[in-house]
Protein backbone atom coordinates (compact mmCIF):
# COMPACT_ATOMS: atom_id res chain seq x y z
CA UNK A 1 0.00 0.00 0.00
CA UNK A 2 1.16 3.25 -0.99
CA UNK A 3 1.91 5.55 2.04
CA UNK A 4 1.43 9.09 2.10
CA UNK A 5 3.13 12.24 4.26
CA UNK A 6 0.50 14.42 5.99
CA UNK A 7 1.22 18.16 5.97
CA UNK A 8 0.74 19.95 9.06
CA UNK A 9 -2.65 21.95 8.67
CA UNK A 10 -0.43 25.57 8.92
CA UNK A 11 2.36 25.47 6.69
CA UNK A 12 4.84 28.61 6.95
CA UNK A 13 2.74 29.48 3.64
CA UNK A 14 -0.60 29.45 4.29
CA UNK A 15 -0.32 30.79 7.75
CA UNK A 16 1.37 33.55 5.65
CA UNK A 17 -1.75 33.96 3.46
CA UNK A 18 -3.76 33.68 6.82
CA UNK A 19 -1.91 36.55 8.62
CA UNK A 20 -1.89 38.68 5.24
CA UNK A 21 -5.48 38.28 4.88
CA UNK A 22 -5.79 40.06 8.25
CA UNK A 23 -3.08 42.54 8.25
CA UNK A 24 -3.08 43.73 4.52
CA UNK A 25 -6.13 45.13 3.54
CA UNK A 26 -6.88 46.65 6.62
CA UNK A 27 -3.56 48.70 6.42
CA UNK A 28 -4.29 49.31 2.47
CA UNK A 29 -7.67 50.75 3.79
CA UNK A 30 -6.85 52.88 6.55
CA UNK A 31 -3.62 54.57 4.79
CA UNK A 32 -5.98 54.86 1.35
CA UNK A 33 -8.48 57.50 3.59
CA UNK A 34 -5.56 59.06 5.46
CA UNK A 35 -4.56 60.24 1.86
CA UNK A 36 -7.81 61.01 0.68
CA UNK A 37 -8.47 62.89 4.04
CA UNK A 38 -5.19 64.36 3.98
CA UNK A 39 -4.90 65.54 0.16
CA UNK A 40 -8.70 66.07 -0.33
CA UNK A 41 -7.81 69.47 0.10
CA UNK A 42 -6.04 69.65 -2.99
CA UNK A 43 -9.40 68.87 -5.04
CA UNK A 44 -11.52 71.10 -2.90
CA UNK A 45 -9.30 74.19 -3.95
CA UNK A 46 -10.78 74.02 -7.48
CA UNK A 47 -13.69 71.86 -7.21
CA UNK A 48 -16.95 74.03 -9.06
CA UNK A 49 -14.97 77.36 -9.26
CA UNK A 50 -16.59 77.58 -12.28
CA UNK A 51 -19.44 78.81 -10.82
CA UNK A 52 -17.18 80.26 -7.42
CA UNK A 53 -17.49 77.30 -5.19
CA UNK A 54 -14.66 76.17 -4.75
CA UNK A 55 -12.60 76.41 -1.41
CA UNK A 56 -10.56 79.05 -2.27
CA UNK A 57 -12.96 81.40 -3.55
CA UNK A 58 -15.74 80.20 -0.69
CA UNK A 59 -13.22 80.88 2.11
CA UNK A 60 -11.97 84.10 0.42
CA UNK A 61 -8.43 82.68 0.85
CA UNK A 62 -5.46 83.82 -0.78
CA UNK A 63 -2.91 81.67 -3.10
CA UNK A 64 0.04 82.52 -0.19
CA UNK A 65 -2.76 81.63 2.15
CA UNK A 66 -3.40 78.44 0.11
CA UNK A 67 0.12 77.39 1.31
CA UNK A 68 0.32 78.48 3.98
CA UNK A 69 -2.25 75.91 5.08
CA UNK A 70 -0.48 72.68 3.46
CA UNK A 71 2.61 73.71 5.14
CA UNK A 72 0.92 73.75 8.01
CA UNK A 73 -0.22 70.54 8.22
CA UNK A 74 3.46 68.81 7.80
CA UNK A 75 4.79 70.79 10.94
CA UNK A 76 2.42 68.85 12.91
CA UNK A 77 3.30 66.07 10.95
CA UNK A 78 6.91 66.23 11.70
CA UNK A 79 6.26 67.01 15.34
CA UNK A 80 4.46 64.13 16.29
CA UNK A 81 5.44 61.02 14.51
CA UNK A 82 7.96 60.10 17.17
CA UNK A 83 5.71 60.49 19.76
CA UNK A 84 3.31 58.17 17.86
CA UNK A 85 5.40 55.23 17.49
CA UNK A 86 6.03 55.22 21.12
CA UNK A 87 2.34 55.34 21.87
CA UNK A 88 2.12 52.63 19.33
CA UNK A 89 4.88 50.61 21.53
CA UNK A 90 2.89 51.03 24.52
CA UNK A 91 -0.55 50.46 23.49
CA UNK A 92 -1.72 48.22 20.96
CA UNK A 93 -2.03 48.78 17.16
CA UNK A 94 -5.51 48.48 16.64
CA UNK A 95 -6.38 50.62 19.15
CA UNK A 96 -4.30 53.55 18.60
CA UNK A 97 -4.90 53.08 14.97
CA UNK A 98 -8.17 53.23 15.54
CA UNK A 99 -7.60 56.49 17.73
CA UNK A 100 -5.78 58.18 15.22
CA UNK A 101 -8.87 57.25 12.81
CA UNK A 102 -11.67 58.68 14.40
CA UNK A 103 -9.43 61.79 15.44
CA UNK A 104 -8.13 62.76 11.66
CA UNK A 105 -11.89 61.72 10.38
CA UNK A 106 -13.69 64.36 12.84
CA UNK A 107 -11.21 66.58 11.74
CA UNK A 108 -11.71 66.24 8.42
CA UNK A 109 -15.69 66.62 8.74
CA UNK A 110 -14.96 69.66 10.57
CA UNK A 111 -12.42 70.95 7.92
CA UNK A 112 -15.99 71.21 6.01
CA UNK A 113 -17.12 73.91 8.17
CA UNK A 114 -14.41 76.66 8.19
CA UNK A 115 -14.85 80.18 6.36
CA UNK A 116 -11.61 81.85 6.39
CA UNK A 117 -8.02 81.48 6.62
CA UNK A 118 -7.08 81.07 10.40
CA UNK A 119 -10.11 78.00 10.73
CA UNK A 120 -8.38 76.46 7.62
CA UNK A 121 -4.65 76.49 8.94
CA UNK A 122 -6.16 75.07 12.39
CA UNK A 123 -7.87 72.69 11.10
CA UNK A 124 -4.88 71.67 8.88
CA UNK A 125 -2.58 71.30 11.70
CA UNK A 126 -4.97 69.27 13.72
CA UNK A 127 -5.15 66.62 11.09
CA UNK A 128 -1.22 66.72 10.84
CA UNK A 129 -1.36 65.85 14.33
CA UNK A 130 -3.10 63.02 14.07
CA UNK A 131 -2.33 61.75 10.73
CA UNK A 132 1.52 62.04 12.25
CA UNK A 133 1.81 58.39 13.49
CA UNK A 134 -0.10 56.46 10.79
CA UNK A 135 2.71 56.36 8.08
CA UNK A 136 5.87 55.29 10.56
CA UNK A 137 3.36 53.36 12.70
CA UNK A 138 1.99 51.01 9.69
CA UNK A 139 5.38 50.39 8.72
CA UNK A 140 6.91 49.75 12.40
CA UNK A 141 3.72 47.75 12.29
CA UNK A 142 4.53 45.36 9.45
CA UNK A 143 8.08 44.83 11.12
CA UNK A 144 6.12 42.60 13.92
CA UNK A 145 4.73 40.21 11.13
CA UNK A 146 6.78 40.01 8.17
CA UNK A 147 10.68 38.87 7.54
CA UNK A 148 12.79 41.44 5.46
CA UNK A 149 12.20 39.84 2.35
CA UNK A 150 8.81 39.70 2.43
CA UNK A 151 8.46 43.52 3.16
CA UNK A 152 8.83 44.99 -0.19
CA UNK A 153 6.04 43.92 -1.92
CA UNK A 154 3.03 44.39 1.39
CA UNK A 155 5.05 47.88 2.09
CA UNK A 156 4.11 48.21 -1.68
CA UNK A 157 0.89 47.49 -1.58
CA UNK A 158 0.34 49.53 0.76
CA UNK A 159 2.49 53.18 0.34
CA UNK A 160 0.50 52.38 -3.70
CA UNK A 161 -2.02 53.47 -1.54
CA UNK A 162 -1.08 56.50 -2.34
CA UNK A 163 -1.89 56.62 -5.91
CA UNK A 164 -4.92 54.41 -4.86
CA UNK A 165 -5.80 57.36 -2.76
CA UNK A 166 -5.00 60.26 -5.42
CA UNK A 167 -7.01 57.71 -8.16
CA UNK A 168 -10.23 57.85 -5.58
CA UNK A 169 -9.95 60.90 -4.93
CA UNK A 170 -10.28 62.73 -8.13
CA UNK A 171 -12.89 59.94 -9.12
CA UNK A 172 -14.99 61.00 -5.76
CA UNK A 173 -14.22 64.72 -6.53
CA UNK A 174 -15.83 64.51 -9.84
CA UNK A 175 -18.93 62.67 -8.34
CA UNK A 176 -19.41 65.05 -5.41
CA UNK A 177 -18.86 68.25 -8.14
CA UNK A 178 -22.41 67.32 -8.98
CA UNK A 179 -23.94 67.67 -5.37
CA UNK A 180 -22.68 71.37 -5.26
CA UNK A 181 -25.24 73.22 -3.37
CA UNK A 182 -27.79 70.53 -2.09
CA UNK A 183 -29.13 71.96 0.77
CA UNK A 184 -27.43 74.52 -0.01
CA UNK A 185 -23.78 72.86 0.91
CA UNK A 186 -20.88 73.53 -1.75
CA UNK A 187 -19.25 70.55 -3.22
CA UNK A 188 -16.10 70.39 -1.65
CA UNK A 189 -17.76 70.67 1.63
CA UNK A 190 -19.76 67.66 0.95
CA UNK A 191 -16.56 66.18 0.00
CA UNK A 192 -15.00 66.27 3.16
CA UNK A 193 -18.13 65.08 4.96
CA UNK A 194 -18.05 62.10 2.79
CA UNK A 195 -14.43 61.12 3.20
CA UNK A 196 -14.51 62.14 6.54
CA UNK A 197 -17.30 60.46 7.73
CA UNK A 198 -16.11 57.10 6.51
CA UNK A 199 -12.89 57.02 8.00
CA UNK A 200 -14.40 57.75 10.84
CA UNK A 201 -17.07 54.57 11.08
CA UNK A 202 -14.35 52.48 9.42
CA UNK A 203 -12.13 53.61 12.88
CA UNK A 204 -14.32 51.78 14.64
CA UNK A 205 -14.29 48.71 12.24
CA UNK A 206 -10.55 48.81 12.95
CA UNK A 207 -10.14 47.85 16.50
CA UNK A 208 -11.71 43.79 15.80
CA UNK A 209 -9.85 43.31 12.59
CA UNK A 210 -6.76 44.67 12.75
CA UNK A 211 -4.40 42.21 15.06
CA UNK A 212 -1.59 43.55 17.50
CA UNK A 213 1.19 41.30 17.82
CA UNK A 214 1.98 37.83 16.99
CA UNK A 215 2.57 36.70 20.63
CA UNK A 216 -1.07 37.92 21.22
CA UNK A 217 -3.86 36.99 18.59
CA UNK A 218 -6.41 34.56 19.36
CA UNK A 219 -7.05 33.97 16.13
CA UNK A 220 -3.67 31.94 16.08
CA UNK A 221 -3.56 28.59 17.60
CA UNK A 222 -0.31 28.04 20.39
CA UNK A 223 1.38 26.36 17.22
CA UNK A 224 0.61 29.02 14.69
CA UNK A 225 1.49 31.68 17.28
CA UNK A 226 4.74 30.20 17.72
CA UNK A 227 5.87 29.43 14.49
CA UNK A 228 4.88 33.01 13.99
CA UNK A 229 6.92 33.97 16.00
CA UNK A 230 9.79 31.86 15.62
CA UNK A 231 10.10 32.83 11.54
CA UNK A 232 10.83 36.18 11.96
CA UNK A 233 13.69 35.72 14.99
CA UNK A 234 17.05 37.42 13.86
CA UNK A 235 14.86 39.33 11.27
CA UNK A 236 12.53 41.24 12.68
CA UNK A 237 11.91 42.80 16.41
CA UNK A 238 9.40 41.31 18.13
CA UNK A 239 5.98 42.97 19.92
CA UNK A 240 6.83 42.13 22.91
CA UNK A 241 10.24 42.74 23.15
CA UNK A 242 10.94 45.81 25.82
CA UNK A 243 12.91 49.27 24.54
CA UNK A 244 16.76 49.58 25.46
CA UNK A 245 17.74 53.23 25.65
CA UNK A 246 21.26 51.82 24.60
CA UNK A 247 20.36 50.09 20.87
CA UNK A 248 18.02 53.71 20.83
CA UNK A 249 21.36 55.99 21.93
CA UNK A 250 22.99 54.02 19.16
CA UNK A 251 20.36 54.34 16.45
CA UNK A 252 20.64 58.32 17.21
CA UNK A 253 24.22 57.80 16.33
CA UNK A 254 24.48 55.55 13.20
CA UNK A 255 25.55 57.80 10.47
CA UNK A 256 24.81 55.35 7.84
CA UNK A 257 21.22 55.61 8.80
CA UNK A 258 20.93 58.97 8.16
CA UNK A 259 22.28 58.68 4.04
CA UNK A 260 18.83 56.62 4.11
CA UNK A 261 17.33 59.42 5.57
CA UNK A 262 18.61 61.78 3.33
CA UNK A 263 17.48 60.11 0.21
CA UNK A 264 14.34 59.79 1.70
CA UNK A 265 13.97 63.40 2.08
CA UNK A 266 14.56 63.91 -1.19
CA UNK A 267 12.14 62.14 -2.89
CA UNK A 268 9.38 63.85 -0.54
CA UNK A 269 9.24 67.07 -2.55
CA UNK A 270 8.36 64.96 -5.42
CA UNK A 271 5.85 62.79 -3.65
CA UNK A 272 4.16 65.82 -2.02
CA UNK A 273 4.01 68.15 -4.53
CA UNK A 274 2.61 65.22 -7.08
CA UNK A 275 -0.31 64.45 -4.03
CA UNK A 276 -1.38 68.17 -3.65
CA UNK A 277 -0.87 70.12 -7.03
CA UNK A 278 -2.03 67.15 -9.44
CA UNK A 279 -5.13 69.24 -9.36
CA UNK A 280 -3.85 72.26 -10.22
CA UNK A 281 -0.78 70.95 -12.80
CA UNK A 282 -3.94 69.00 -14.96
CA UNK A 283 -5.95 72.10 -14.93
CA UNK A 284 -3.22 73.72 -16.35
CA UNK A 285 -3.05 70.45 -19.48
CA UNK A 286 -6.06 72.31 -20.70
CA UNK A 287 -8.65 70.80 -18.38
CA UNK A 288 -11.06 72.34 -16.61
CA UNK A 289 -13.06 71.87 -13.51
CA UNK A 290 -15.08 68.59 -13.16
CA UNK A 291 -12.15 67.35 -16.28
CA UNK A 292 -9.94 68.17 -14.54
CA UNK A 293 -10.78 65.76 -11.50
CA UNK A 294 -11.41 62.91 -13.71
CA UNK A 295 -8.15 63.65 -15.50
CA UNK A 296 -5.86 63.24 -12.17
CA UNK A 297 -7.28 59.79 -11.86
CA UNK A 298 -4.95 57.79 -14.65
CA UNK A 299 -1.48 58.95 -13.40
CA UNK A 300 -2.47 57.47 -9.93
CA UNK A 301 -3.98 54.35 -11.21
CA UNK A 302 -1.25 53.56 -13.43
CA UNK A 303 1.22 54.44 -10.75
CA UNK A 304 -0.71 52.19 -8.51
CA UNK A 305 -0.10 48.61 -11.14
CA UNK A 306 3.58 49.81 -11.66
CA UNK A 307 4.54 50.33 -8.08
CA UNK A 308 3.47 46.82 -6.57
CA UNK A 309 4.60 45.11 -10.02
CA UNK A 310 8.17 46.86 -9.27
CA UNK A 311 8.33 45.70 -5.49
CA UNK A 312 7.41 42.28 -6.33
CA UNK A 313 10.10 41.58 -8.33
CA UNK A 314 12.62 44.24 -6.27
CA UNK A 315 11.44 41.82 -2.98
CA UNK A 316 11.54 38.47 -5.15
CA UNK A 317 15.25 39.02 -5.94
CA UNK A 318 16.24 40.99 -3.14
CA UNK A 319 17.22 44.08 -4.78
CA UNK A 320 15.82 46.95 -3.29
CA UNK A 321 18.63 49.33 -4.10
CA UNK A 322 18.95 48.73 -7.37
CA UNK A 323 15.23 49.01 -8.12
CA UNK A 324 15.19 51.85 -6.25
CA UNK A 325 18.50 53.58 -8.47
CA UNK A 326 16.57 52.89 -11.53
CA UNK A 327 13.11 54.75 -10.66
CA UNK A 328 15.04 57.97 -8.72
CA UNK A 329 16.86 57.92 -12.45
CA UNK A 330 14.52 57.74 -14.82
CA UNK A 331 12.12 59.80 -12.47
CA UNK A 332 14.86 62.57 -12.43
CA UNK A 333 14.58 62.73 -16.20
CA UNK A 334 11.27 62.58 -16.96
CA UNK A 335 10.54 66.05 -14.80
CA UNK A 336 13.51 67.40 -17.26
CA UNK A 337 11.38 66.51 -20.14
CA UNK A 338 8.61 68.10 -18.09
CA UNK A 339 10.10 71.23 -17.27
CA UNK A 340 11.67 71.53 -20.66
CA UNK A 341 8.41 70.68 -22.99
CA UNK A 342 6.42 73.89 -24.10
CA UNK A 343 3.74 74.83 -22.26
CA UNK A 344 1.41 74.03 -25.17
CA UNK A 345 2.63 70.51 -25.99
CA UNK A 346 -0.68 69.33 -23.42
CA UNK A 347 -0.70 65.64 -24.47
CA UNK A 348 3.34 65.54 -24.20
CA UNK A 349 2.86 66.84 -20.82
CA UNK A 350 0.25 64.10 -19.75
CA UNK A 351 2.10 60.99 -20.67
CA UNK A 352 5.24 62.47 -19.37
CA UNK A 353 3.40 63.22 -15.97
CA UNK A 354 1.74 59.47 -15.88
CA UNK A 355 5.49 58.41 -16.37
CA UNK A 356 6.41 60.55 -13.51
CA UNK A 357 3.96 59.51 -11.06
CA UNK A 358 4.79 55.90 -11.72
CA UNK A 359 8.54 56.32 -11.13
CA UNK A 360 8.18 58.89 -8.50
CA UNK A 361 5.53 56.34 -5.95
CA UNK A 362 7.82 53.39 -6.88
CA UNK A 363 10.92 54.81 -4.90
CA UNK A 364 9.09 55.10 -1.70
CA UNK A 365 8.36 51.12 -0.60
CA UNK A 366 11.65 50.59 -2.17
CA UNK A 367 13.27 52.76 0.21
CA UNK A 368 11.62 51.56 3.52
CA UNK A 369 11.96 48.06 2.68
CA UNK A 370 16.18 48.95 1.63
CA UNK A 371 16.21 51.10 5.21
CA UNK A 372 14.09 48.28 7.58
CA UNK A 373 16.23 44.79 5.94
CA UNK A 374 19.17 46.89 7.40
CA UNK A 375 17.74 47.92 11.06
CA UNK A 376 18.56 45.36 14.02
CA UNK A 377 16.36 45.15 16.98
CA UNK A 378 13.10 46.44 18.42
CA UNK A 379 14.13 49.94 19.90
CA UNK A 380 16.20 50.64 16.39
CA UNK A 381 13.06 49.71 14.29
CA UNK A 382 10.80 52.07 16.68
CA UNK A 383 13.28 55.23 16.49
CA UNK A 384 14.48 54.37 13.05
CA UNK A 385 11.66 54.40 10.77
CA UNK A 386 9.65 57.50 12.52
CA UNK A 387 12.93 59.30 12.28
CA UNK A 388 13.14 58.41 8.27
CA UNK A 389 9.95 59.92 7.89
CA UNK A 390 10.46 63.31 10.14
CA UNK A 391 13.37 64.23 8.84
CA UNK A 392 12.06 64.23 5.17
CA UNK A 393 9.42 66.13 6.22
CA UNK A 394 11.35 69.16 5.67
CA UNK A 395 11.27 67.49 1.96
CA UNK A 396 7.70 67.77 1.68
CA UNK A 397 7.39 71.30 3.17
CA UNK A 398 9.37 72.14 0.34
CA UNK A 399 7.38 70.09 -2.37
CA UNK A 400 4.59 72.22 -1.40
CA UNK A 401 5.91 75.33 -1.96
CA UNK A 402 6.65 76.90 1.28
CA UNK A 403 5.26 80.27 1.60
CA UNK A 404 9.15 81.66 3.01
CA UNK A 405 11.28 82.59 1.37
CA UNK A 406 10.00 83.26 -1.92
CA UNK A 407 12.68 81.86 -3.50
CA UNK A 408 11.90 78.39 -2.38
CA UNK A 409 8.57 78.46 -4.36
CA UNK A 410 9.02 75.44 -6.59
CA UNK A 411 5.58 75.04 -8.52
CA UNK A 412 4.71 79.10 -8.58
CA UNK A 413 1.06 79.53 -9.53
CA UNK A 414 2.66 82.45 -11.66
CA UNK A 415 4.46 79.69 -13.95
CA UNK A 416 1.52 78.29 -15.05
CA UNK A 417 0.80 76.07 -16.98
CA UNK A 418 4.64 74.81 -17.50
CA UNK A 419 5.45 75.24 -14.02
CA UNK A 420 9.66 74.51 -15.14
CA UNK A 421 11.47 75.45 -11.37
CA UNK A 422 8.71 73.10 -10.04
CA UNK A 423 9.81 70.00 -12.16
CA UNK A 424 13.31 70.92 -12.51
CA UNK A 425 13.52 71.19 -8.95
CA UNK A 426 12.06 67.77 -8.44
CA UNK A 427 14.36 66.18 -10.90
CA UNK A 428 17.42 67.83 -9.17
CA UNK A 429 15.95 66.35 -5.77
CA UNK A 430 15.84 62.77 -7.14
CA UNK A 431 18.91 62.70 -9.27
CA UNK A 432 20.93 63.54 -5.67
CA UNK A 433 18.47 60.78 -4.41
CA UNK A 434 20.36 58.19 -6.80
CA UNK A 435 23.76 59.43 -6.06
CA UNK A 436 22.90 58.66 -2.28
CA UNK A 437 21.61 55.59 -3.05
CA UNK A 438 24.71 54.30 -5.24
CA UNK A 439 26.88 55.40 -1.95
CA UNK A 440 24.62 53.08 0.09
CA UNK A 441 25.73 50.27 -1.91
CA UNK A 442 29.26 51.07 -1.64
CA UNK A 443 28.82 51.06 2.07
CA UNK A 444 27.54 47.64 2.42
CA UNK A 445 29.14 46.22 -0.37
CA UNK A 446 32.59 47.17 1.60
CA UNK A 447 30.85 46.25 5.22
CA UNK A 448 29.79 42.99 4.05
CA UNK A 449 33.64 42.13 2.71
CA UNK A 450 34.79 42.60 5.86
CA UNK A 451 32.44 40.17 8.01
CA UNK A 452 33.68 37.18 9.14
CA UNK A 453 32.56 33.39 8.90
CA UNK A 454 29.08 33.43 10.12
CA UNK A 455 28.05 37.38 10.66
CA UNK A 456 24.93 38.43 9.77
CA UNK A 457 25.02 40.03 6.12
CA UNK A 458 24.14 43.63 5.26
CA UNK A 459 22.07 43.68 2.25
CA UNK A 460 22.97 45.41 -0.76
């Protein structure tokens, strides 16, 4: 009689598929509406001004005023993201996602209320405040569940949220154009009542699916906890594990952390100024209002495809950096092209901007999976990646056009529609990126030469 081998019920695979079924789609979800919530506002500022309703004409605000407002929001965002991942340490992911949830979505729903200036920079540093942790905690986050190499591609799907996000949001913009003044509401009003008042009942929605730690679920048996556990030892911190201020002294002090740091500042111009003035560059393609909505959604949606299809095969193989070289590149010269094409060459400028987008959301998972395969231990991970992200907040304060000094402008409403210093800045920004990231690979390359017999590897 033939025998046969019986498989445990759990193999390391499907108890893969079984904790990405839980953890995946809930963090696509919640970072999707923190982008929607966060960049809605970029919609709102020209949603029906054809017929003067949109934000800025409603609120009477100024352009300087305008940008004031987005800068705004990022000092609160740089303030607090530290602070965040600790809370995250302390109390349990679902929960304080969950927190952070209801507290940006209330915001939001209140951001539909204001009338001038002052309620509209308030309001916009409120939801930087609690939008602050949800970036470096989902990330942190994933740390607890995944090994190195399996990262890339669920950071992908994920930060692709992004251009999910910017995809949804023109498509909802365009929709909600059409309820401008039922009950006698503008549209973008409505529009953050909508998007607000999701996140907020999908906050609650949060705390029973999301799971905390793999030492914890119930929805694990002893076995599958364990072997949870015991798969990403050596890789990965664990939940559990308690904060030395010695590894977190010595994080503060790696310089080689702060080249990844660096490069990730300076693709956050790019990033930011692509998630707020999409609006505003498409208008400027020869589109106009309600167009111009539905016209922002095919850069995002093809960036979405092309960023997870890059971080596949950058995870599969293990070669984050070099992905990551290739997109800063070839997103360096397409805002040349940009910046160089005349003003008038609209369908020139589209494709080149869809090309953009894709290359410019592709370096970002890229990144955080090259900077967390090279962090060691809990307290590194919990300092490290918030840190990443605050400093290159300075980066994004930038990308939207700080309102001093002038001469830090990059996309000037008076350059319309070309908008050259805005592009050409961005393609200096990730050009330097690349440079950075080649001098990364030296670094390792030369660390890993000099490890002896059995040390743990830097990758490449």
């Amino acid at each position: 009689m033939a025998s046969f081998s019986v498989l445990p019920l759990y193999c390391p695979r499907r108890l893969l598929q079984k904790i990405d079924i839980r953890v995946i789609p809930t963090c696509m979800t919640i970072y999707t509406l923190s982008f929607l919530d966060r960049s809605n506002i970029g919609n709102a500022k020209i949603l029906n001004a054809n017929v003067g309703d949109s934000l800025q004409q409603t609120t009477h605000i100024t352009d300087a005023e305008y940008l004031n407002a987005l800068v705004i929001f990022f000092v609160a965002y740089a303030v607090f993201e530290l602070p965040s991942n600790y809370c995250l340490k302390r109390l349990s992911p679902s929960r304080w996602f969950a927190f952070l949830m209801f507290g940006w979505g209330t915001i939001t729903m209140i951001q539909s209320a204001v009338h001038d200036y002052p309620a509209l920079a308030g309001v916009r540093f409120l939801l930087g405040v609690f939008e602050a942790g949800l970036f470096p905690g989902i990330i942190y986050f994933l740390t607890f569940w995944y090994r190195p190499t399996e990262r890339a591609v669920r950071i992908a799907l994920i930060v692709a949220c992004a251009a999910l996000g910017g995809a949804f949001g023109g498509s909802i913009a365009y929709g909600v154009g059409f309820m401008n003044e039922i009950r006698g509401i503008q549209g973008w009003r409505w529009l953050c009542i909508i998007e607000g008042g999701l996140t907020c009942v999908l906050a609650v929605c949060v705390v029973f699916i999301l799971p905390d730690y793999p030492e914890t679920v119930r929805w694990l048996s002893n076995e599958e906890r364990e072997m949870a556990v015991n798969r990403i030892k050596g890789d990965a911190p664990l939940g559990l594990a308690k904060i030395s201020w010695v590894e977190t002294r010595n994080t503060l002090f790696d310089w080689r952390l702060y080249l990844h740091y660096l490069v990730f500042l300076c693709v956050s111009p790019p990033f930011s100024s692509f998630s707020l003035f999409t609006p505003t560059i498409v208008s400027g393609l020869g589109f106009k209002d309600l167009a111009a909505q539905l016209f922002t959604v095919p850069p995002f949606a093809t960036a979405f495809v092309f960023v997870v299809a890059v971080s596949y095969l950058a995870g599969r193989y293990e070669r984050w950096s070099v992905a990551a070289l290739i997109c800063l590149t070839l997103s360096g010269i397409n805002f040349i092209i940009e910046g160089a094409l005349p003003p008038h060459f609209f369908t020139a400028r589209y494709v080149f901007l869809c090309c953009s987008t894709c290359f410019t959301f592709a370096c970002n998972p890229l990144l955080l999976s090259y900077l967390t395969s090279n962090i060691r231990g809990t307290s590194a991970m919990t300092l490290g990646v918030p840190m990443n992200i605050t400093l290159a907040t300075a980066g994004q304060i930038i990308g939207e056009c700080p309102p001093l000094p002038p001469w830090l402008f990059i996309y000037k409403f008076s350059e319309a529609p070309g908008y050259p210093t805005g592009h050409f800045t961005n393609a200096g920004f990730m050009l330097l990126a690349a440079i950075i990231v080649a001098w990364l690979r030296l670094i390792y390359s030369r660390r890993n030469h000099s490890l002896k017999p059995g040390e743990k590897r830097w990758r490449v």
